[in-house]
Protein backbone atom coordinates (compact mmCIF):
# COMPACT_ATOMS: atom_id res chain seq x y z
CA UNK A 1 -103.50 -81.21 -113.50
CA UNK A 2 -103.51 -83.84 -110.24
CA UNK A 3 -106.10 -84.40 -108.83
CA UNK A 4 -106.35 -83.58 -104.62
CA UNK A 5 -107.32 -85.52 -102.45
CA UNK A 6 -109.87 -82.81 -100.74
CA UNK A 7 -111.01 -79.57 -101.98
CA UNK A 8 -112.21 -76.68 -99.81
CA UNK A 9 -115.17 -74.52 -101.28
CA UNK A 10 -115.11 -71.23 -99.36
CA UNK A 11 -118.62 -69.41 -100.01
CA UNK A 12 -117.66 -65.99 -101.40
CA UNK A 13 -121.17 -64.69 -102.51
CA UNK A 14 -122.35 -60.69 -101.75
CA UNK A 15 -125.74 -59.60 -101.19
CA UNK A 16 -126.93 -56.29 -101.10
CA UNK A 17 -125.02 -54.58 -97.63
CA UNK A 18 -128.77 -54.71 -96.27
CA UNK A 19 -129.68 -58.36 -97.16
CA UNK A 20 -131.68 -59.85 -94.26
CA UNK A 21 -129.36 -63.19 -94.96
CA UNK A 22 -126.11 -61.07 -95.09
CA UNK A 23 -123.32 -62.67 -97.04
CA UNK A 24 -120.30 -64.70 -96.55
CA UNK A 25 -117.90 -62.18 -98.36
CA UNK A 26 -119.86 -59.35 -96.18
CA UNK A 27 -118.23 -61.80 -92.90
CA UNK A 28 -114.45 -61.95 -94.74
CA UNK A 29 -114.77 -65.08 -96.54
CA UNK A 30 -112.52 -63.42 -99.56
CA UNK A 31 -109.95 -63.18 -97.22
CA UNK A 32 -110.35 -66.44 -95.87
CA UNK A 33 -109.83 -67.66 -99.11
CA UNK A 34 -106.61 -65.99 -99.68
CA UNK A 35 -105.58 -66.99 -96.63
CA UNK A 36 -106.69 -70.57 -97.12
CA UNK A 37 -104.82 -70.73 -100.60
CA UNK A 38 -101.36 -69.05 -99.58
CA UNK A 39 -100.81 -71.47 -95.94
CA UNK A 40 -102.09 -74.80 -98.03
CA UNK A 41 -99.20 -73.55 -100.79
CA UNK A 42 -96.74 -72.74 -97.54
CA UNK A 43 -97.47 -76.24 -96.04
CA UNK A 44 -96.84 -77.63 -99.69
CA UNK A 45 -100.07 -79.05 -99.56
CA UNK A 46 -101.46 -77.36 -102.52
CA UNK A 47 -100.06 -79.73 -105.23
CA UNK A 48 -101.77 -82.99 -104.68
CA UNK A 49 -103.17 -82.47 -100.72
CA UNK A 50 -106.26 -79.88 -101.23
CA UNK A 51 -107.28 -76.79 -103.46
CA UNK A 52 -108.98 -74.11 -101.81
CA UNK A 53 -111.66 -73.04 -104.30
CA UNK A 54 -114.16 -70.08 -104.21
CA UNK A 55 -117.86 -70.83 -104.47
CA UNK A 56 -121.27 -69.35 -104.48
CA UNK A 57 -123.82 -69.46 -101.97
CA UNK A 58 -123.44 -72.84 -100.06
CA UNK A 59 -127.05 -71.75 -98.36
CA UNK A 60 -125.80 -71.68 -94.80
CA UNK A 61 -125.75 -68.41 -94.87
CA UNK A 62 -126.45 -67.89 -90.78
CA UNK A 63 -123.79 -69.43 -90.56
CA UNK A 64 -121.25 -67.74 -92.91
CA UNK A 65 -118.07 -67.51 -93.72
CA UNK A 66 -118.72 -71.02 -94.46
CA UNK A 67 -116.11 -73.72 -96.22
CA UNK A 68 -117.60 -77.31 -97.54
CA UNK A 69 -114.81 -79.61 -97.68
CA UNK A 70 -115.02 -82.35 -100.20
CA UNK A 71 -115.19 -85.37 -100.43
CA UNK A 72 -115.72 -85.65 -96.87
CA UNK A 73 -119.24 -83.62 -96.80
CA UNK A 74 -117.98 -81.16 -94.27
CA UNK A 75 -119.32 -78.10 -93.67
CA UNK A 76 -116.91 -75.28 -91.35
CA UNK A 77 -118.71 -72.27 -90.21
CA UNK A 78 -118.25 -68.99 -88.89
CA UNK A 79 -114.65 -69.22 -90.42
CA UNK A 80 -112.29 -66.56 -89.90
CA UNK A 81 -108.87 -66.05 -91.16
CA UNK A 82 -107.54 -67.07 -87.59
CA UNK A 83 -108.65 -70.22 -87.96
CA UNK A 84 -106.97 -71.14 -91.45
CA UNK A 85 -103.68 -72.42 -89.77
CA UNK A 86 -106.02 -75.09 -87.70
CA UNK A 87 -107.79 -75.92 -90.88
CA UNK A 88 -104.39 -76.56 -92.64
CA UNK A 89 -103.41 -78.48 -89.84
CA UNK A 90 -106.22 -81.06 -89.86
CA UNK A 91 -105.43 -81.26 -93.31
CA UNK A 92 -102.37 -82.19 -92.95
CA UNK A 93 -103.41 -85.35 -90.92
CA UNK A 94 -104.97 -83.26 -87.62
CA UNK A 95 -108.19 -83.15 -86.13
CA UNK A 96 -110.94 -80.49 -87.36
CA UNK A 97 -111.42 -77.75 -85.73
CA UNK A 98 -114.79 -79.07 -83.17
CA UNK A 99 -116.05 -75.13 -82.79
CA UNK A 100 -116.04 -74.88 -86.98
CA UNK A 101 -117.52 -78.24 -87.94
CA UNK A 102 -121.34 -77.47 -88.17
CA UNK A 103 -123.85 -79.53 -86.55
CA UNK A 104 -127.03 -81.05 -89.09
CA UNK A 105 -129.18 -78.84 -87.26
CA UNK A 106 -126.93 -75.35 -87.87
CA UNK A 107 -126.95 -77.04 -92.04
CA UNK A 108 -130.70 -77.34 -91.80
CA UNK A 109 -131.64 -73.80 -90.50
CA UNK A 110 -129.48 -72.51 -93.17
């Protein structure tokens, strides 16, 4: 198996429908992540570029659907499946997305 240059943890956990937090997959990070997975495969990305890889709670929760993108300690909020072809863009050599890339203050409230 190679191993890619960035992979793309997209928080998938469920709480209860009446969790004060909510949850990611509650937001339509599941579909995110299928959506993630089949344009990085499209793009031909998926073989040595980046893996888009479910995950448990990433605890920014407020901020959710959330993706931490490794190794470059980046954390994309409020992520919807209309933003997945930007994401794939930026990496394939673009810029991220400015309205997705959370700020240390939206990581810290959590």
């Amino acid at each position: 198996m190679p191993l890619r240059k960035r992979y793309l943890f997209v928080c998938v956990n469920r709480r209860p429908d009446n969790a004060p937090k909510g949850s990611c997959a509650a937001r339509g990070s599941e579909e995110v992540h299928a959506a993630l997975k089949a344009a990085v495969a499209a793009r031909g990305l998926a073989r040595l570029e980046a893996r888009p890889c479910s995950s448990s709670c990433l605890d920014v929760c407020g901020a959710g659907p959330t993706v931490l993108v490794e190794p470059d300690h980046l954390l994309l909020g409020r992520v919807t499946t209309a933003d997945v072809p930007a994401i794939v863009d930026a990496l394939a050599g673009g810029e991220w997305p400015a309205h997705l890339v959370l700020s240390q203050a939206e990581i810290d409230a959590g």
